[in-house]
PDB file of N, CA and C in Angstrom:
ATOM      1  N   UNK A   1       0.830  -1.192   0.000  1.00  0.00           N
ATOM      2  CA  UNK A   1       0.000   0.000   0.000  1.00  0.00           C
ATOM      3  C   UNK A   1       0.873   1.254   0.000  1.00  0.00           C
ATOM      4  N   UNK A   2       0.023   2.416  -0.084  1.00  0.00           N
ATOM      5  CA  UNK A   2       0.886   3.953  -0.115  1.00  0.00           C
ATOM      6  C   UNK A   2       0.738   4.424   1.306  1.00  0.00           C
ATOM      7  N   UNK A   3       1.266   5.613   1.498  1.00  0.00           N
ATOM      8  CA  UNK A   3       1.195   6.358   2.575  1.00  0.00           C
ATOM      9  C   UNK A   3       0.079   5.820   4.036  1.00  0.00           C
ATOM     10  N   UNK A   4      -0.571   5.915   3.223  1.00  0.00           N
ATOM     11  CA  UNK A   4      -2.141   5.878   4.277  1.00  0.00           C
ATOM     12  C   UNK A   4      -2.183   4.405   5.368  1.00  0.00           C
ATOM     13  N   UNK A   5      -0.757   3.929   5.266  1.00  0.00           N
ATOM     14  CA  UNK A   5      -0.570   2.787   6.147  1.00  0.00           C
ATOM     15  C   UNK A   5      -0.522   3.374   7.658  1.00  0.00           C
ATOM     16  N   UNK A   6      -0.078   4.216   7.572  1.00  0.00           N
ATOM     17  CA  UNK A   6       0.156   4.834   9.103  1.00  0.00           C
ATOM     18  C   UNK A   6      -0.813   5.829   9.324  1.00  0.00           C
ATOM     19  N   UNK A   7      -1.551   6.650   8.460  1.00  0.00           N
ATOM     20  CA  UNK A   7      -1.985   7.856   7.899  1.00  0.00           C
ATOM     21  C   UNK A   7      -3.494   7.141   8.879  1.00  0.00           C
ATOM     22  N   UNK A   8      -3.889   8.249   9.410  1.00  0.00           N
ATOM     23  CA  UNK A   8      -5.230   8.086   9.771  1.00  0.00           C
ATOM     24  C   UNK A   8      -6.608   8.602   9.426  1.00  0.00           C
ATOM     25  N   UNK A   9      -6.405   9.682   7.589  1.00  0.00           N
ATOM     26  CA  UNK A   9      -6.944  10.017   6.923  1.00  0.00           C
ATOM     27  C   UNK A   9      -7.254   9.470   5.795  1.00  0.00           C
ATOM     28  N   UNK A  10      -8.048   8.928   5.737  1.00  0.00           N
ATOM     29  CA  UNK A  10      -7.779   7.772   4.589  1.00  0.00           C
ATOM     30  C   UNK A  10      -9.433   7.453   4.763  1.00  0.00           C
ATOM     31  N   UNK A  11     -10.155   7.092   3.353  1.00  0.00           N
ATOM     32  CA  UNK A  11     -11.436   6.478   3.521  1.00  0.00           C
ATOM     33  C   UNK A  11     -11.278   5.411   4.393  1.00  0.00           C
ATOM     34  N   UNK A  12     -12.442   5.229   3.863  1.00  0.00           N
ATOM     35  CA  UNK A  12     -13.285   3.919   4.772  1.00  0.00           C
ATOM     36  C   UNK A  12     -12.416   2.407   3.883  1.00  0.00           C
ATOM     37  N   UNK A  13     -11.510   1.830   4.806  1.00  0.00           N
ATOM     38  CA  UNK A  13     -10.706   0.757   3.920  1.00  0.00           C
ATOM     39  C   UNK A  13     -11.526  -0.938   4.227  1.00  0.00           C
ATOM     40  N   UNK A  14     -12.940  -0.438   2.695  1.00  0.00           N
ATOM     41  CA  UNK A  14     -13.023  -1.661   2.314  1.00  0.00           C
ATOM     42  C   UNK A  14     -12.749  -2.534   1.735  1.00  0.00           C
ATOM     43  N   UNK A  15     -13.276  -3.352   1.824  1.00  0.00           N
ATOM     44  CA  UNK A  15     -12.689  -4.666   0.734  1.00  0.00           C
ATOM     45  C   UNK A  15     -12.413  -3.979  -0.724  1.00  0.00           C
ATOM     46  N   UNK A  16     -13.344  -3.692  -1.263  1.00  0.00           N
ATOM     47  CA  UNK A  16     -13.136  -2.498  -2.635  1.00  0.00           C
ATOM     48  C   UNK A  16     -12.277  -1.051  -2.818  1.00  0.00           C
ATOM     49  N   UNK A  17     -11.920  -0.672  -1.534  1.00  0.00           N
ATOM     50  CA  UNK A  17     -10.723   0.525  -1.601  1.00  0.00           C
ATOM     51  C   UNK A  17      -9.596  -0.380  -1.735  1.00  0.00           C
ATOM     52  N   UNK A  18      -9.540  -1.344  -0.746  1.00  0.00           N
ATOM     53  CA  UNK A  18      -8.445  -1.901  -0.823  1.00  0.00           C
ATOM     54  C   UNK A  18      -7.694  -2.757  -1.974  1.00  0.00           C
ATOM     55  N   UNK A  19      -9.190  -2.956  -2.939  1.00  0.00           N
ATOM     56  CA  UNK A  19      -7.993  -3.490  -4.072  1.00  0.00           C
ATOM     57  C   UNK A  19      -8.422  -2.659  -4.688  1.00  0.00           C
ATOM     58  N   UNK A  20      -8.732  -1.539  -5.062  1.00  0.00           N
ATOM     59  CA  UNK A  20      -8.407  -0.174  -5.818  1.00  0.00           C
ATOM     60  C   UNK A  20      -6.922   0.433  -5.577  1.00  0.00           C
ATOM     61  N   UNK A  21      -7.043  -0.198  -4.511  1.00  0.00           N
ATOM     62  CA  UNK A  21      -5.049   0.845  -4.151  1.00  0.00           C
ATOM     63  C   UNK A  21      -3.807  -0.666  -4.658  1.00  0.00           C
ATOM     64  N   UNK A  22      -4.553  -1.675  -5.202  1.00  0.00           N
ATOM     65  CA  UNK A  22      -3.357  -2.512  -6.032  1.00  0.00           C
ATOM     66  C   UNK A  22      -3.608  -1.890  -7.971  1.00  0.00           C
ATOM     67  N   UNK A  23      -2.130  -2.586  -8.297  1.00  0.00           N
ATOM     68  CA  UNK A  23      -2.657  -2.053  -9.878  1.00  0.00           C
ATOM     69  C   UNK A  23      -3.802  -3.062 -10.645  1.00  0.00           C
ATOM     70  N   UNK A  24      -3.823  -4.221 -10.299  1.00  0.00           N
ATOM     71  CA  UNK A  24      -4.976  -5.281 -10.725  1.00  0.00           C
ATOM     72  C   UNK A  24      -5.682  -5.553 -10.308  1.00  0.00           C
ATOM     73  N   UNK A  25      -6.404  -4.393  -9.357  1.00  0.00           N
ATOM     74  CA  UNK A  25      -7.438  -4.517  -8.275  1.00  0.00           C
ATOM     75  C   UNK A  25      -8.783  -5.358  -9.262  1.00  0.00           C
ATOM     76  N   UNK A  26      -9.138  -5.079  -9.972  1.00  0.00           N
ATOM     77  CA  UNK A  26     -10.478  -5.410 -10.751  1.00  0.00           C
ATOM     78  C   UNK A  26     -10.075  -7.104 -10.906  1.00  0.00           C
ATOM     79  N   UNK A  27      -9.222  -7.004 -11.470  1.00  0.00           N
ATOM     80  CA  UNK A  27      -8.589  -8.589 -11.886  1.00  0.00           C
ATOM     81  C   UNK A  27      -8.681  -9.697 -10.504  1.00  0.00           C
ATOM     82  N   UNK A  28      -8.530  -9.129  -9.654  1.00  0.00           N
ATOM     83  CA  UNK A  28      -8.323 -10.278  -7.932  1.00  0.00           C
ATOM     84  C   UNK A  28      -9.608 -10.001  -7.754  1.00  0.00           C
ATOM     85  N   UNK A  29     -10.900  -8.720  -7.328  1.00  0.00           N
ATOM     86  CA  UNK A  29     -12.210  -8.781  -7.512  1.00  0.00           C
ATOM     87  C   UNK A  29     -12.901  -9.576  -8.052  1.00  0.00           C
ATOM     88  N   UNK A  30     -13.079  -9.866  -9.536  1.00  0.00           N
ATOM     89  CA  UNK A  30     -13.157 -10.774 -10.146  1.00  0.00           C
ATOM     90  C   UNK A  30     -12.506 -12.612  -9.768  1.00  0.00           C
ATOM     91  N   UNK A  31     -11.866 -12.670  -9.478  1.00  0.00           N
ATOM     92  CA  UNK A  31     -11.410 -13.915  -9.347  1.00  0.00           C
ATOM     93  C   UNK A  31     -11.078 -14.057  -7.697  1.00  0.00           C
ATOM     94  N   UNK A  32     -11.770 -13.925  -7.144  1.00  0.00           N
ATOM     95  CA  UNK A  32     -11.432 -13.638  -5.365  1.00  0.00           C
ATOM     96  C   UNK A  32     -11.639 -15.385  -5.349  1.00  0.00           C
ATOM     97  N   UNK A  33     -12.490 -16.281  -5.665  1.00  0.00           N
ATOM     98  CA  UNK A  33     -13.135 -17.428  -5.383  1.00  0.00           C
ATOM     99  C   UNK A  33     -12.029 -18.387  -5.558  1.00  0.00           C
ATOM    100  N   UNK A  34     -11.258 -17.475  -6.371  1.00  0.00           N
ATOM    101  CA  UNK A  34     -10.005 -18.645  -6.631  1.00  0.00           C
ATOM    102  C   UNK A  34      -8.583 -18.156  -6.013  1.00  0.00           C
ATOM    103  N   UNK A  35      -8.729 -17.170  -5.510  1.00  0.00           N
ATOM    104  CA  UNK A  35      -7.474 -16.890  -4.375  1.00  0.00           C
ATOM    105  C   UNK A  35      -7.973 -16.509  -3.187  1.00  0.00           C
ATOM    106  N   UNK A  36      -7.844 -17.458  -2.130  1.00  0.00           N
ATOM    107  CA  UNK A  36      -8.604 -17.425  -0.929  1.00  0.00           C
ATOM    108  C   UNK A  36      -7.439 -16.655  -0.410  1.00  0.00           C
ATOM    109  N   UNK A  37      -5.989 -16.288  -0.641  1.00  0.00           N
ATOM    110  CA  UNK A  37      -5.604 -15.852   0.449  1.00  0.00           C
ATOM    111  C   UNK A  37      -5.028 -14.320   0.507  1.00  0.00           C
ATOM    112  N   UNK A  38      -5.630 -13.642  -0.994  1.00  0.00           N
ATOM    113  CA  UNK A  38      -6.437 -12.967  -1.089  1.00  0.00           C
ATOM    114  C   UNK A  38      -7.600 -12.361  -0.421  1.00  0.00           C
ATOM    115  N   UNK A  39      -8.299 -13.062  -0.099  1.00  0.00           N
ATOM    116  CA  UNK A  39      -9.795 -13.251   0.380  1.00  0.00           C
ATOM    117  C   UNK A  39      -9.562 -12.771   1.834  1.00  0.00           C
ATOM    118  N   UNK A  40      -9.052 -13.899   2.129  1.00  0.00           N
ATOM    119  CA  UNK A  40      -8.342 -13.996   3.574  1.00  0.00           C
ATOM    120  C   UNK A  40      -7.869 -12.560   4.283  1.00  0.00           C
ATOM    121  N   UNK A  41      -6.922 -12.207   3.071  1.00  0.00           N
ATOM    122  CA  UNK A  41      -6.332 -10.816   3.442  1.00  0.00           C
ATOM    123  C   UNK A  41      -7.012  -9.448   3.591  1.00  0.00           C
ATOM    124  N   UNK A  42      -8.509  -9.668   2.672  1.00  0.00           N
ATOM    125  CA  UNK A  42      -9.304  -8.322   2.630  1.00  0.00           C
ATOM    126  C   UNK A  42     -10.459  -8.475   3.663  1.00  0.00           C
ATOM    127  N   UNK A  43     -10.521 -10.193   3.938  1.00  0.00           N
ATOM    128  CA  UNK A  43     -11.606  -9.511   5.048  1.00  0.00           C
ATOM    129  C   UNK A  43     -10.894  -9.494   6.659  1.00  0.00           C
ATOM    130  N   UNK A  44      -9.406  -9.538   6.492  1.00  0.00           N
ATOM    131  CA  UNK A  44      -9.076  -9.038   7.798  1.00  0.00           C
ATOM    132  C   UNK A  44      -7.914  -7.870   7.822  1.00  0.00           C
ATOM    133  N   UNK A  45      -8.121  -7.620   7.153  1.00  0.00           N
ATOM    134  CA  UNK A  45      -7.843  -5.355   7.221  1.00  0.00           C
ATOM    135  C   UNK A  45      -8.930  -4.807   6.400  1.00  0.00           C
ATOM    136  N   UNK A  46     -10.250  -5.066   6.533  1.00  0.00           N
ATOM    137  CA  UNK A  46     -11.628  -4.797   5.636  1.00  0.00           C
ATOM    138  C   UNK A  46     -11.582  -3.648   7.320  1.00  0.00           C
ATOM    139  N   UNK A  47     -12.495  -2.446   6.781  1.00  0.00           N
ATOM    140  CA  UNK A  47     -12.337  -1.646   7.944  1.00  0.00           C
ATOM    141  C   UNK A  47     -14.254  -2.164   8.221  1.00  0.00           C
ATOM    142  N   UNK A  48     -14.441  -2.107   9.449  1.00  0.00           N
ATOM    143  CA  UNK A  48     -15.772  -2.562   9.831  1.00  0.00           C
ATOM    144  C   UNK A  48     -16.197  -0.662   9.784  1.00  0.00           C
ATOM    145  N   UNK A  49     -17.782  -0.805   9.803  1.00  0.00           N
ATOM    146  CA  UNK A  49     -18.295   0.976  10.052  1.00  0.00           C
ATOM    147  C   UNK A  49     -17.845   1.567  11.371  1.00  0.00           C
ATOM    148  N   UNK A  50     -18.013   0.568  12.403  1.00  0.00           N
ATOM    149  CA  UNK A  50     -17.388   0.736  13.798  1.00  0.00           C
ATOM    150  C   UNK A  50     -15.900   1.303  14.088  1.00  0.00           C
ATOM    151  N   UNK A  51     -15.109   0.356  13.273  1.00  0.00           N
ATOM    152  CA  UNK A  51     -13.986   0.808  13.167  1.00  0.00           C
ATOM    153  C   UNK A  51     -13.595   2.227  12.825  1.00  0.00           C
ATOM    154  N   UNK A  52     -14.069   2.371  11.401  1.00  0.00           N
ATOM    155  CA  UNK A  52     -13.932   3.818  10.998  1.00  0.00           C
ATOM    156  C   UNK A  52     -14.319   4.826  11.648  1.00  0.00           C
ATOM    157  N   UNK A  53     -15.826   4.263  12.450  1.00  0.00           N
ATOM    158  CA  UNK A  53     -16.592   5.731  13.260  1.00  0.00           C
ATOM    159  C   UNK A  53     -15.354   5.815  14.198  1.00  0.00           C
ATOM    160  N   UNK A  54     -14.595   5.227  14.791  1.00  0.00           N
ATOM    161  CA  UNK A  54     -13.937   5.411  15.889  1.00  0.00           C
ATOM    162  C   UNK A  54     -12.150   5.935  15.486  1.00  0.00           C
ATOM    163  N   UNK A  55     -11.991   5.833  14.098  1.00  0.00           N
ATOM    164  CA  UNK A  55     -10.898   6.141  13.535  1.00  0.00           C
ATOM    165  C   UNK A  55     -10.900   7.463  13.518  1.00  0.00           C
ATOM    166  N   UNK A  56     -12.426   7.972  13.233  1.00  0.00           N
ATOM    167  CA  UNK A  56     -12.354   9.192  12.854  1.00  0.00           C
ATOM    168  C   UNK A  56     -12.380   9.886  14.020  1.00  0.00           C
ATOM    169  N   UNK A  57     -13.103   9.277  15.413  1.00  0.00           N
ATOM    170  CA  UNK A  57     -12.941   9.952  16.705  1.00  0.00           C
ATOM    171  C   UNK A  57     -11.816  10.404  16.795  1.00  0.00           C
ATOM    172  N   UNK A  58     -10.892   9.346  16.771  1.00  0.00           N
ATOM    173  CA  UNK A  58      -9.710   9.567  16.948  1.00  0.00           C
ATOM    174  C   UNK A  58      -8.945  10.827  16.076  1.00  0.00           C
ATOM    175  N   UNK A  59      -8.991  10.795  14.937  1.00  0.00           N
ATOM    176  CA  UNK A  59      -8.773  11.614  14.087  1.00  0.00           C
ATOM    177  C   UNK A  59      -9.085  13.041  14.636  1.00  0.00           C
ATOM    178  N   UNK A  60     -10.227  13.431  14.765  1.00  0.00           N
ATOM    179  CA  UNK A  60     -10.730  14.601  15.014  1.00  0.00           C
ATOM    180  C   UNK A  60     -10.417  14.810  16.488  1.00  0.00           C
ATOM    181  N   UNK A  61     -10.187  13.951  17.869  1.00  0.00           N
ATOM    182  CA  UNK A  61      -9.556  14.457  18.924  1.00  0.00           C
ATOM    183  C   UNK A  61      -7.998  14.789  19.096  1.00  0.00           C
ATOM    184  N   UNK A  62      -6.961  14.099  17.888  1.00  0.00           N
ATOM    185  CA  UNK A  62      -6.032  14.546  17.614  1.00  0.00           C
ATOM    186  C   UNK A  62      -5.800  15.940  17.029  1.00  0.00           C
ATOM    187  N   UNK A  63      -6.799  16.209  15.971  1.00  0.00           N
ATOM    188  CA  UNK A  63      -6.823  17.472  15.595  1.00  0.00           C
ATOM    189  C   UNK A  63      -7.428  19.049  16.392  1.00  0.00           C
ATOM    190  N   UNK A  64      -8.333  18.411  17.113  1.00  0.00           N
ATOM    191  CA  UNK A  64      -8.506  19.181  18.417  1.00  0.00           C
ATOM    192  C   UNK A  64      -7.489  19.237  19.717  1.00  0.00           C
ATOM    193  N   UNK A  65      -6.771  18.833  19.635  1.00  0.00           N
ATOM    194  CA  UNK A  65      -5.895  18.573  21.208  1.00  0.00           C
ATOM    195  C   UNK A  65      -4.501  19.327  20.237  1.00  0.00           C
ATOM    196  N   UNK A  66      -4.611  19.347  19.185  1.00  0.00           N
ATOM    197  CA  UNK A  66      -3.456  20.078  18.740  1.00  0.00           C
ATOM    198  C   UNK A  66      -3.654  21.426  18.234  1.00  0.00           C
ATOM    199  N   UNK A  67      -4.751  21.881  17.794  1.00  0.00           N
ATOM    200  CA  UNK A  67      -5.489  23.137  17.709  1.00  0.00           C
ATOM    201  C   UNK A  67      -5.700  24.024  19.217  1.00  0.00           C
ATOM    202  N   UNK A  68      -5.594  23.091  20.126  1.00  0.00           N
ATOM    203  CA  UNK A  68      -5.905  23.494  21.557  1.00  0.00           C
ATOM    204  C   UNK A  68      -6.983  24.166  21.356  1.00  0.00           C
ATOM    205  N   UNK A  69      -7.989  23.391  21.559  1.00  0.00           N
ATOM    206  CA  UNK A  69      -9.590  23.697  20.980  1.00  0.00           C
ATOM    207  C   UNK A  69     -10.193  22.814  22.768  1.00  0.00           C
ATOM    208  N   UNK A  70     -11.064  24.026  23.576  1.00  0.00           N
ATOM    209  CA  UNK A  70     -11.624  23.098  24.247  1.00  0.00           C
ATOM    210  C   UNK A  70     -12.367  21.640  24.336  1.00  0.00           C
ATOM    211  N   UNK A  71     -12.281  20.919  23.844  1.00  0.00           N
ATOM    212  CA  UNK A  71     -12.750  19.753  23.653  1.00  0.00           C
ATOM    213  C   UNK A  71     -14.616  19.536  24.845  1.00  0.00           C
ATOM    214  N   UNK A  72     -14.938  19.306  23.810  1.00  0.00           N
ATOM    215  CA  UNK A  72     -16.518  19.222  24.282  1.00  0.00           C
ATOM    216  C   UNK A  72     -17.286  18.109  22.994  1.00  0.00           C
ATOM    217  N   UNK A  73     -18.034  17.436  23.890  1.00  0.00           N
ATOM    218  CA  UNK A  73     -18.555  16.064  23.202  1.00  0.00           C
ATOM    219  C   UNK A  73     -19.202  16.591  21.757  1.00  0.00           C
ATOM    220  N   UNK A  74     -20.121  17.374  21.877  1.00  0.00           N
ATOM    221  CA  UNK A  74     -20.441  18.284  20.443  1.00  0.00           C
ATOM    222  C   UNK A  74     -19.711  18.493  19.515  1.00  0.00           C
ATOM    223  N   UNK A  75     -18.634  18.796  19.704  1.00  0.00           N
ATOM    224  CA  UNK A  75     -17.219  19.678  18.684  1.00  0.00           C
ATOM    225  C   UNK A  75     -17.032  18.062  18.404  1.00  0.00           C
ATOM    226  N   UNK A  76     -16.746  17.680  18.982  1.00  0.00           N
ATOM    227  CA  UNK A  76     -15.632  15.976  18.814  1.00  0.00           C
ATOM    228  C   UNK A  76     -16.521  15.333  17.672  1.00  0.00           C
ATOM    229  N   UNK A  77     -17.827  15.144  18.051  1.00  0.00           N
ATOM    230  CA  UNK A  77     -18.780  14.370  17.197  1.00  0.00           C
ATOM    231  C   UNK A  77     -18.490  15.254  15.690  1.00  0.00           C
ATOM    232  N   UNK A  78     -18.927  16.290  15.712  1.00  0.00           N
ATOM    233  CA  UNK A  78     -18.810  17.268  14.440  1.00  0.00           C
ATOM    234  C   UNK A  78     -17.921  17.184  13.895  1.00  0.00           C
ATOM    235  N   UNK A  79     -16.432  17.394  14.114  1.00  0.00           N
ATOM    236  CA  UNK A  79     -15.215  17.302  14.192  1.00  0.00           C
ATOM    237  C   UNK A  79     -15.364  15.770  13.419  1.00  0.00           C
ATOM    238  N   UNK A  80     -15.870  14.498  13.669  1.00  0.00           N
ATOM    239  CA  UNK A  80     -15.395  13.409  13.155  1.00  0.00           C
ATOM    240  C   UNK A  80     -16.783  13.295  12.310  1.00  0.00           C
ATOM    241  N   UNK A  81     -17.374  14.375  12.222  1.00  0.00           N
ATOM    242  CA  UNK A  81     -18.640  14.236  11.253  1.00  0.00           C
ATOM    243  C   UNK A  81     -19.445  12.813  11.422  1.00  0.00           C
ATOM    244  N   UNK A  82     -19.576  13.009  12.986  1.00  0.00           N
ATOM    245  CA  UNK A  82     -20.877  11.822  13.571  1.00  0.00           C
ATOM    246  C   UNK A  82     -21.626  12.638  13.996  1.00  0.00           C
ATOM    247  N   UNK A  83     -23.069  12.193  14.399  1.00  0.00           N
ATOM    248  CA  UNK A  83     -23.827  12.503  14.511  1.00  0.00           C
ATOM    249  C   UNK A  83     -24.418  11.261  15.943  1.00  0.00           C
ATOM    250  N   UNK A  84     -25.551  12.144  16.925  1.00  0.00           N
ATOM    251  CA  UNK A  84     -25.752  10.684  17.714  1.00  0.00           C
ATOM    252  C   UNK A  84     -26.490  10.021  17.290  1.00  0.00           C
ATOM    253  N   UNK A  85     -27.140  10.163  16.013  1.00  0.00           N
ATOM    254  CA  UNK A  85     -28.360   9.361  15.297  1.00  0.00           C
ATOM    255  C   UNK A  85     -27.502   8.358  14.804  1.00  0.00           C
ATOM    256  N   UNK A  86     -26.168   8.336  14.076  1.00  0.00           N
ATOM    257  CA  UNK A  86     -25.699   7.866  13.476  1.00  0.00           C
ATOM    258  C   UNK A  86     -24.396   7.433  13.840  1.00  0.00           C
ATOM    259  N   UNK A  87     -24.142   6.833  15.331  1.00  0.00           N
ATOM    260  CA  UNK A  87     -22.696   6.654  16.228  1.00  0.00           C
ATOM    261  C   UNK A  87     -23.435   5.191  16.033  1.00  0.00           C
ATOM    262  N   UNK A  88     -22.555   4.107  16.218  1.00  0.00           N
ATOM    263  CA  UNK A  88     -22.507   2.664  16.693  1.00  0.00           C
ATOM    264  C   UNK A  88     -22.442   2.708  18.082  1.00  0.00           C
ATOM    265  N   UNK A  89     -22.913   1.892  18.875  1.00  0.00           N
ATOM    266  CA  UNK A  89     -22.726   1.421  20.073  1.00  0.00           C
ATOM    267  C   UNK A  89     -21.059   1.358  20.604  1.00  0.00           C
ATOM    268  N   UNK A  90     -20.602   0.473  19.756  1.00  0.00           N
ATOM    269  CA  UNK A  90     -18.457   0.111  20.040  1.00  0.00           C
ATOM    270  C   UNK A  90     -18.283   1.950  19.863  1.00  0.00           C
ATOM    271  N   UNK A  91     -18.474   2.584  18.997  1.00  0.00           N
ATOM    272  CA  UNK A  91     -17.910   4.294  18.711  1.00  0.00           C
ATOM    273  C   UNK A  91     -18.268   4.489  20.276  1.00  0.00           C
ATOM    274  N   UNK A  92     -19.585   4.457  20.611  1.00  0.00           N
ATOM    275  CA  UNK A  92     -20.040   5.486  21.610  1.00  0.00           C
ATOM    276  C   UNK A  92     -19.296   5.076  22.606  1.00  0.00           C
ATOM    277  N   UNK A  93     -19.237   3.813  22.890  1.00  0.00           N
ATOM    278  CA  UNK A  93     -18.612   3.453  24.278  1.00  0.00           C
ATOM    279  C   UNK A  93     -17.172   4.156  23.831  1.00  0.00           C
ATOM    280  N   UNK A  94     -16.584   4.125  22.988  1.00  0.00           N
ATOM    281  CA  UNK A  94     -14.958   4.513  22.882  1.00  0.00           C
ATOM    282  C   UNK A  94     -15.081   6.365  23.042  1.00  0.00           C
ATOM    283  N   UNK A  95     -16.216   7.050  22.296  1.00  0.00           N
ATOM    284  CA  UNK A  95     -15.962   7.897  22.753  1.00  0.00           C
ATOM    285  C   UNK A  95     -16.310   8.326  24.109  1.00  0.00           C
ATOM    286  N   UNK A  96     -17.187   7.976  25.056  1.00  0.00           N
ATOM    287  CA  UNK A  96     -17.200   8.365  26.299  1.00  0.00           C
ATOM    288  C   UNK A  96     -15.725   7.707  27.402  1.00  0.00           C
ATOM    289  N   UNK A  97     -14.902   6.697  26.468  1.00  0.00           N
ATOM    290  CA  UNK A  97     -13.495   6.584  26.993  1.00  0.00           C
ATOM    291  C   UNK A  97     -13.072   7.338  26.713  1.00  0.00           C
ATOM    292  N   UNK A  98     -12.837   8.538  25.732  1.00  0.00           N
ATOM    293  CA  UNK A  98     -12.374   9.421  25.259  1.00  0.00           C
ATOM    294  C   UNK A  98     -12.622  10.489  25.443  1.00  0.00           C
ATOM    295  N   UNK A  99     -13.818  10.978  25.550  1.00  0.00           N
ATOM    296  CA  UNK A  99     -14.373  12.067  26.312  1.00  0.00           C
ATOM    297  C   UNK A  99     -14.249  12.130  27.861  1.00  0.00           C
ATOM    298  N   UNK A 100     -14.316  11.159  28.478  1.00  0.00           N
ATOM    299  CA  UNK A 100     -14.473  11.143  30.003  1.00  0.00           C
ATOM    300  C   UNK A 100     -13.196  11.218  31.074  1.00  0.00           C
ATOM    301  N   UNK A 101     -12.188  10.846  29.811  1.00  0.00           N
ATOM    302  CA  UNK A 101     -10.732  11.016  30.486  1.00  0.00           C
ATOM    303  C   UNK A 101     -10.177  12.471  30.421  1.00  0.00           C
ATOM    304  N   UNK A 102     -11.157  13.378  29.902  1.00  0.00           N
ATOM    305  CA  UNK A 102     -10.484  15.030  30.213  1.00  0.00           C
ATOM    306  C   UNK A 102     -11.521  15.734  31.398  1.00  0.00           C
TER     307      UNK A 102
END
């Protein structure tokens, strides 16, 4: 992969980003049934929605704690462009670990 290995800006890394970022991504798509370890490999760095909602927590409390931006549960959500209609259960619990430790 490029940059975005360490990078915590980066879409949502699904099964389909992820072989968009090879050069024969379409070609292993197509033929996944016959390379399981392939297969293997995308559904375990496949990013779950959970995952990402909480990537981006992260994301956006890094960018707030370095802005030196009071941090308040509102800003944070906005900031990672969640919403509480639209948080997962695993996000919420991580962000009230995250929120509750300042």
């Amino acid at each position: 992969m490029t940059t975005t290995d360490s990078s915590l800006d980066h879409p949502r890394a699904t099964s389909s980003w992820l072989l968009k970022q090879t050069p024969n991504g379409t070609s292993l798509a197509k033929n996944l049934q016959k390379l399981p370890l392939v297969a293997l490999c995308l559904k375990r760095y496949s990013e779950s929605v959970e995952d990402y909602q909480i990537r981006r927590i992260s994301q956006a409390f890094i960018k707030l704690k370095q802005e030196d931006v009071e941090l308040r549960r509102w800003r944070l959500l906005r900031s990672a462009t969640l919403s509480k209609e639209r948080i997962t259960e695993e996000a919420q619990r991580f962000l009230e670990m995250v929120y509750g430790e300042e």
